[in-house]
C-alpha atoms as a PDB file:
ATOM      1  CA  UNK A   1      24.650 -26.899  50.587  1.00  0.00           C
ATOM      2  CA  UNK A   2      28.187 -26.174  51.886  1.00  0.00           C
ATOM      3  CA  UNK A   3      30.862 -26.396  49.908  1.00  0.00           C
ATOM      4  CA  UNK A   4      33.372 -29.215  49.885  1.00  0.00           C
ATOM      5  CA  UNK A   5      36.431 -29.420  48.418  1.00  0.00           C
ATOM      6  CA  UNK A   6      37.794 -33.378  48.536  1.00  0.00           C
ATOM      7  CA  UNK A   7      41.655 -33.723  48.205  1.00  0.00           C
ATOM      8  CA  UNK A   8      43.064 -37.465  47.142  1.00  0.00           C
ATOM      9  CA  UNK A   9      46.640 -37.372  48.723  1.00  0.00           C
ATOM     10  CA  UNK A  10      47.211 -41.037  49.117  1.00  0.00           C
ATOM     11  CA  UNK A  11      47.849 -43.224  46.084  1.00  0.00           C
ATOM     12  CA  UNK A  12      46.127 -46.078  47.435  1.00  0.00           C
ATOM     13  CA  UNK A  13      42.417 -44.412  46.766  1.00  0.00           C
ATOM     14  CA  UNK A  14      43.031 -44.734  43.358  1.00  0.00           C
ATOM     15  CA  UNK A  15      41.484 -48.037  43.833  1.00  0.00           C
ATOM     16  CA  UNK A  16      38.333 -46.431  45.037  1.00  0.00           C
ATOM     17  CA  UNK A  17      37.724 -44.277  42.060  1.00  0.00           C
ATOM     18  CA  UNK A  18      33.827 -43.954  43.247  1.00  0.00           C
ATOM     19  CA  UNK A  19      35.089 -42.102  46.686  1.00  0.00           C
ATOM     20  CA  UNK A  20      34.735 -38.465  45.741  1.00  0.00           C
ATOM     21  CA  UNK A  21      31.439 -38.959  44.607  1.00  0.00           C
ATOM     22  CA  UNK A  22      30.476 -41.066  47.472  1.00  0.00           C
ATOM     23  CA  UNK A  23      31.880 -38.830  50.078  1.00  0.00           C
ATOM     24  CA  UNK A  24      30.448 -35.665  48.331  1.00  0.00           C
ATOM     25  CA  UNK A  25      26.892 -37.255  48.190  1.00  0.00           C
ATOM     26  CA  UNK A  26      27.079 -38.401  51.596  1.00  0.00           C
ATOM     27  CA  UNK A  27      28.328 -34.861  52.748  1.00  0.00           C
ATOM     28  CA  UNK A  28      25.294 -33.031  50.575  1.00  0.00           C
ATOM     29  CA  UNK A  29      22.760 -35.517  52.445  1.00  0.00           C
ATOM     30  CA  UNK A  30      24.426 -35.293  55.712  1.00  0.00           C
ATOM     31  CA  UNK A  31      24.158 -31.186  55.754  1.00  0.00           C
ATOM     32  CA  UNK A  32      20.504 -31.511  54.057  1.00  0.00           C
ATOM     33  CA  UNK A  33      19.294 -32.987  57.242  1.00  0.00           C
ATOM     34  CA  UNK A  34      20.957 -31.055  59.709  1.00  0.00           C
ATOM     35  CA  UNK A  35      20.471 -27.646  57.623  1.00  0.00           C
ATOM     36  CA  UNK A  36      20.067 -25.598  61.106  1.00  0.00           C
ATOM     37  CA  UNK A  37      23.398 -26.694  62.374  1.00  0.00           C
ATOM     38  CA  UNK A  38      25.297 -25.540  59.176  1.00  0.00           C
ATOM     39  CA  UNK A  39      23.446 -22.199  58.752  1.00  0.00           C
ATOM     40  CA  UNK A  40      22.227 -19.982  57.089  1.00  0.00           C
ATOM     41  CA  UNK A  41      24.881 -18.006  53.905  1.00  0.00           C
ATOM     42  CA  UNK A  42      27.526 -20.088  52.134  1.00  0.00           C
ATOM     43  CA  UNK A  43      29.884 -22.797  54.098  1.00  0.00           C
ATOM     44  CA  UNK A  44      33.452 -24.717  52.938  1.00  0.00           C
ATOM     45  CA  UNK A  45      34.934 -27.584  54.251  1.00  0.00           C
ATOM     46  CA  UNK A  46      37.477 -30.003  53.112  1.00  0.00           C
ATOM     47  CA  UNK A  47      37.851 -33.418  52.945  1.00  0.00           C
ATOM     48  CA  UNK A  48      41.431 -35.303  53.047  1.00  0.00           C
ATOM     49  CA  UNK A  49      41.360 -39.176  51.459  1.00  0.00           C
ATOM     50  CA  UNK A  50      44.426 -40.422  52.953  1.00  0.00           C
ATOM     51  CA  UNK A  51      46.443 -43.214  54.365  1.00  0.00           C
ATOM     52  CA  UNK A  52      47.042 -44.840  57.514  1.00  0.00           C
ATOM     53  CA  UNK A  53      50.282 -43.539  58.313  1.00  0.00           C
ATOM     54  CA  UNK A  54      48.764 -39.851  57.774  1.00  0.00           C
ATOM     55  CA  UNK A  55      46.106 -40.476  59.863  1.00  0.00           C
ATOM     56  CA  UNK A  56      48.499 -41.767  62.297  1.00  0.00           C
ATOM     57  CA  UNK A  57      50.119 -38.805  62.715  1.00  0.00           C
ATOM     58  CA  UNK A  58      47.321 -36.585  63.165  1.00  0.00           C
ATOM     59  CA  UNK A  59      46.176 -39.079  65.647  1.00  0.00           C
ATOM     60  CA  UNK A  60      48.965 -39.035  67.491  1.00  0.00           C
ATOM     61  CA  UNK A  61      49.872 -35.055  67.507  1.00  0.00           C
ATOM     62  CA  UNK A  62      46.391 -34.190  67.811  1.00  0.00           C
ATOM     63  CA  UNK A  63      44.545 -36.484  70.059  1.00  0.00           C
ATOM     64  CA  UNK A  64      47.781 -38.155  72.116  1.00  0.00           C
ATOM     65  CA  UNK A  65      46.666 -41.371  70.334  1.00  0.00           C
ATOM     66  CA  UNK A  66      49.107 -43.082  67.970  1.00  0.00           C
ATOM     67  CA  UNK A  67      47.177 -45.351  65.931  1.00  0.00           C
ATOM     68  CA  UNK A  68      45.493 -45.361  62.618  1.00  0.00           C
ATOM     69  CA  UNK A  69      41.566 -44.215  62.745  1.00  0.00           C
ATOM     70  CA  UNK A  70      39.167 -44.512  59.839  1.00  0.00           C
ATOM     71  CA  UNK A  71      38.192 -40.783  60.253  1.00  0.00           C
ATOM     72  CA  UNK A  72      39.005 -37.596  62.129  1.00  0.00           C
ATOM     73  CA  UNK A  73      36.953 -34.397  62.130  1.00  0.00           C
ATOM     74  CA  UNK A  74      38.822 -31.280  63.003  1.00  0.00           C
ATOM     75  CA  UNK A  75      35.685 -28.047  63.328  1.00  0.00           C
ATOM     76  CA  UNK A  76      36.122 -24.823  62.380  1.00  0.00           C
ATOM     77  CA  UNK A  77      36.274 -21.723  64.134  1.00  0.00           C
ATOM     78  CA  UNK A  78      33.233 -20.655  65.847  1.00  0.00           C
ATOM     79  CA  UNK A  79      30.378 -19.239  63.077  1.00  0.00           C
ATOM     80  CA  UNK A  80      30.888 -15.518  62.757  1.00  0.00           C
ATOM     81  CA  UNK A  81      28.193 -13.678  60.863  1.00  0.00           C
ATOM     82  CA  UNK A  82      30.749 -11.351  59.397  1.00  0.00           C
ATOM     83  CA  UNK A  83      33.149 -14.028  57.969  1.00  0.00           C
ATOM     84  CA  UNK A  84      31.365 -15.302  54.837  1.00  0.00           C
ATOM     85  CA  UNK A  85      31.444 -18.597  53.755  1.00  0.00           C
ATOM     86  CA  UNK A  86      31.708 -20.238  57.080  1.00  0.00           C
ATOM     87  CA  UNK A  87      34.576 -22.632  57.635  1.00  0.00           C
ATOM     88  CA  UNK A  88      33.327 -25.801  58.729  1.00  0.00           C
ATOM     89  CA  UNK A  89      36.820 -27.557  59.106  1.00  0.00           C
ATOM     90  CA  UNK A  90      38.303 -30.292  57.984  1.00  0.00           C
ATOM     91  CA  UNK A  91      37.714 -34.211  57.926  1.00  0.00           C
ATOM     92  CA  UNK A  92      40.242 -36.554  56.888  1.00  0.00           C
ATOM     93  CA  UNK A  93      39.733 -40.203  56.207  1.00  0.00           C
ATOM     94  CA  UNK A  94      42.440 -43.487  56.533  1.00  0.00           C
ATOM     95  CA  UNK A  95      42.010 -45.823  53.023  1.00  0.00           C
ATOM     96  CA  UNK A  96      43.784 -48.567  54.472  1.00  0.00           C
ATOM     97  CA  UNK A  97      41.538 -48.535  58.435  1.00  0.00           C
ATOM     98  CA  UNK A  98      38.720 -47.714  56.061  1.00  0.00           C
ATOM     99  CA  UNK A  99      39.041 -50.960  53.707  1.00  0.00           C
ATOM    100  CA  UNK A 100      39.590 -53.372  56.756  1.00  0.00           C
ATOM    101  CA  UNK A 101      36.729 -52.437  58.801  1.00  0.00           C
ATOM    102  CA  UNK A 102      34.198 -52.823  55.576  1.00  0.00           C
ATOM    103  CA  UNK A 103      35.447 -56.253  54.865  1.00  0.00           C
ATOM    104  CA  UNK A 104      35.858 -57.141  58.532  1.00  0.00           C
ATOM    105  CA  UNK A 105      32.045 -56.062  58.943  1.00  0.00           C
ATOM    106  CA  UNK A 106      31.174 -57.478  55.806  1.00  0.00           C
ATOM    107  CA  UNK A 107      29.794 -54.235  54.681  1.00  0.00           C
ATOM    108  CA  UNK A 108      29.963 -52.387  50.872  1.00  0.00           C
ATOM    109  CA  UNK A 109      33.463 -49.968  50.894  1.00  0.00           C
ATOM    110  CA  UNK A 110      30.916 -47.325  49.288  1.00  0.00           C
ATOM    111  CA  UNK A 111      28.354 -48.022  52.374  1.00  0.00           C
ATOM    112  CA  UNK A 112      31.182 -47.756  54.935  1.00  0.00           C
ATOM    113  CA  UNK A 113      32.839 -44.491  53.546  1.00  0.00           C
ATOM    114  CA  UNK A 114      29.428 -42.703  53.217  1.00  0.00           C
ATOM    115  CA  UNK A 115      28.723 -43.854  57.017  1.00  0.00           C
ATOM    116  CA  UNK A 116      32.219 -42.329  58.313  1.00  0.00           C
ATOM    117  CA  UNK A 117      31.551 -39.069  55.753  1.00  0.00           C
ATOM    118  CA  UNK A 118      28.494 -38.448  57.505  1.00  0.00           C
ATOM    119  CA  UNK A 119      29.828 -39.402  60.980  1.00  0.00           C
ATOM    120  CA  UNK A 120      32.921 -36.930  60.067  1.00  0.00           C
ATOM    121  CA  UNK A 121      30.555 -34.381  58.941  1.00  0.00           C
ATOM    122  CA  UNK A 122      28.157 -34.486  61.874  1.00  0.00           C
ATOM    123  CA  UNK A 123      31.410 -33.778  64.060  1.00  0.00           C
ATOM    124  CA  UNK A 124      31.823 -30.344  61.620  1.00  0.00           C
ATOM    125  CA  UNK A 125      28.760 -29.287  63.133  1.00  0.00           C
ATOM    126  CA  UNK A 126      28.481 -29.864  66.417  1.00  0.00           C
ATOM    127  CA  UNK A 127      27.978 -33.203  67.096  1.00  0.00           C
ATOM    128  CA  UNK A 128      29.445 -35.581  69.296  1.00  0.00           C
ATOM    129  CA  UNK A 129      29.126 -39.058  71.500  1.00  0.00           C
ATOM    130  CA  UNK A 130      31.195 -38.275  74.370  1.00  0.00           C
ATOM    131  CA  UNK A 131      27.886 -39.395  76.234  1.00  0.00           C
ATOM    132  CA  UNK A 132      25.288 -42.238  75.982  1.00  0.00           C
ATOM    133  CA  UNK A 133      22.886 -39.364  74.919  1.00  0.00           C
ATOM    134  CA  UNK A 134      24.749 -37.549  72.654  1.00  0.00           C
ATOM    135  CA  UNK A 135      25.314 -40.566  71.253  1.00  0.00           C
ATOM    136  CA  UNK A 136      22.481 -41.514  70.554  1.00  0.00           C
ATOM    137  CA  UNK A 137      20.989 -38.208  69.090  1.00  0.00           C
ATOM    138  CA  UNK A 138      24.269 -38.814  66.860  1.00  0.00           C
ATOM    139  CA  UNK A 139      23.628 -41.884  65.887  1.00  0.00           C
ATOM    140  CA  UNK A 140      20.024 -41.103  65.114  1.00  0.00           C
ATOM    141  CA  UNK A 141      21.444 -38.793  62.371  1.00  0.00           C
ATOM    142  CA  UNK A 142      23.363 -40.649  60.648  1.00  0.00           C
ATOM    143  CA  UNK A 143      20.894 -43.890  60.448  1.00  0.00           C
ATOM    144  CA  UNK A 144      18.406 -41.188  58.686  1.00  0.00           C
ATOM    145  CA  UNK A 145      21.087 -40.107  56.319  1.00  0.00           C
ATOM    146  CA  UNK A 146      22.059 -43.321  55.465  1.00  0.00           C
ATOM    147  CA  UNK A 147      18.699 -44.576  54.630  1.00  0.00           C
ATOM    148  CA  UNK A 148      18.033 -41.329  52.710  1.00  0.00           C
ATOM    149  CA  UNK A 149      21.247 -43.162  50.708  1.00  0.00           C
ATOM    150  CA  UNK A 150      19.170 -46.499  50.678  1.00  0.00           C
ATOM    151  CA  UNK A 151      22.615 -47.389  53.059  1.00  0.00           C
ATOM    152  CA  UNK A 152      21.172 -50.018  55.505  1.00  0.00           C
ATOM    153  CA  UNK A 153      21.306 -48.931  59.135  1.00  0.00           C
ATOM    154  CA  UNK A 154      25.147 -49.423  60.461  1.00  0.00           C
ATOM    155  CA  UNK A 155      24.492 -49.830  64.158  1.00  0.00           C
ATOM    156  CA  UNK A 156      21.990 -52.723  63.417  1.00  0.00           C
ATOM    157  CA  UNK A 157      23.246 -55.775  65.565  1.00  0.00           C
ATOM    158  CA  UNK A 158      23.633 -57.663  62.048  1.00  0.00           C
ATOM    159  CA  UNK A 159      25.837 -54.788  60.459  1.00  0.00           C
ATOM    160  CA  UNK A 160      29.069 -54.848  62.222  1.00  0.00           C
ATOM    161  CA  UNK A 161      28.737 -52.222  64.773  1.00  0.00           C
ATOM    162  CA  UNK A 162      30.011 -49.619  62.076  1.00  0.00           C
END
């Protein structure tokens, strides 16, 4: 199981108390299924809880976008056998983007922030839906990690899109 460290920076996830736990169980199932992409020997990442004017930022210096997101994933270098533990990188999540879009889909917060953990996570290690296909091998992921969570699918027509 890598390693994660989760840093609360923004005030505002104080009234998620249940997030670190959340995230880190979401993280532990996440990298439990996909066990081949993290490798073998110890691995680290970290995980930011922030707000929307943090995410903002990074959004807009590292992606040209400048907006709020719920989550950004920012990989590691490339795995080096000789560098021990492997750096995954870093994810950091938006409370405020995060909040909205559970209420607006009319979802549990806990559900949602699991579901963008594992999404963020997924991104870590190689992962991506830049294409339909990708996509869907993505998305494929996460529903199984979720329901490992007893989290109900979040791409289900019913759920919200996620």
């Amino acid at each position: 199981m890598p390693h994660a460290d989760i840093l609360i920076e923004a005030a505002c996830w104080q009234a998620a108390p249940e997030a670190e736990a959340t995230v880190r169980r979401a993280i532990d199932a996440a990298a439990a299924m996909v066990a081949d992409a993290v490798g073998a020997g110890e691995a680290e990442l970290a995980v930011v809880l922030t707000d929307d004017a943090a995410v903002r930022a990074l959004n807009r210096q590292w992606r040209g976008i400048d907006k709020p997101t719920n989550v950004l994933s920012f990989p590691g270098p490339a795995p080096d056998a000789l560098i021990q533990p492997r750096l995954l990188g870093d994810i950091v999540m938006a409370y405020e983007t995060c909040r909205r879009e559970a209420e607006a889909e009319h979802k549990p917060f806990g559900h949602h922030l699991s579901h963008l953990a594992v999404h963020g996570f997924l991104h870590l290690v190689g992962y991506d839906h830049d294409n339909d296909d990708d996509a869907e091998v993505m998305e494929q992921l996460e529903r199984q990690v979720l329901a490992g969570l007893g989290i109900a699918d979040p791409y289900a027509p019913d759920a919200g899109g996620g």
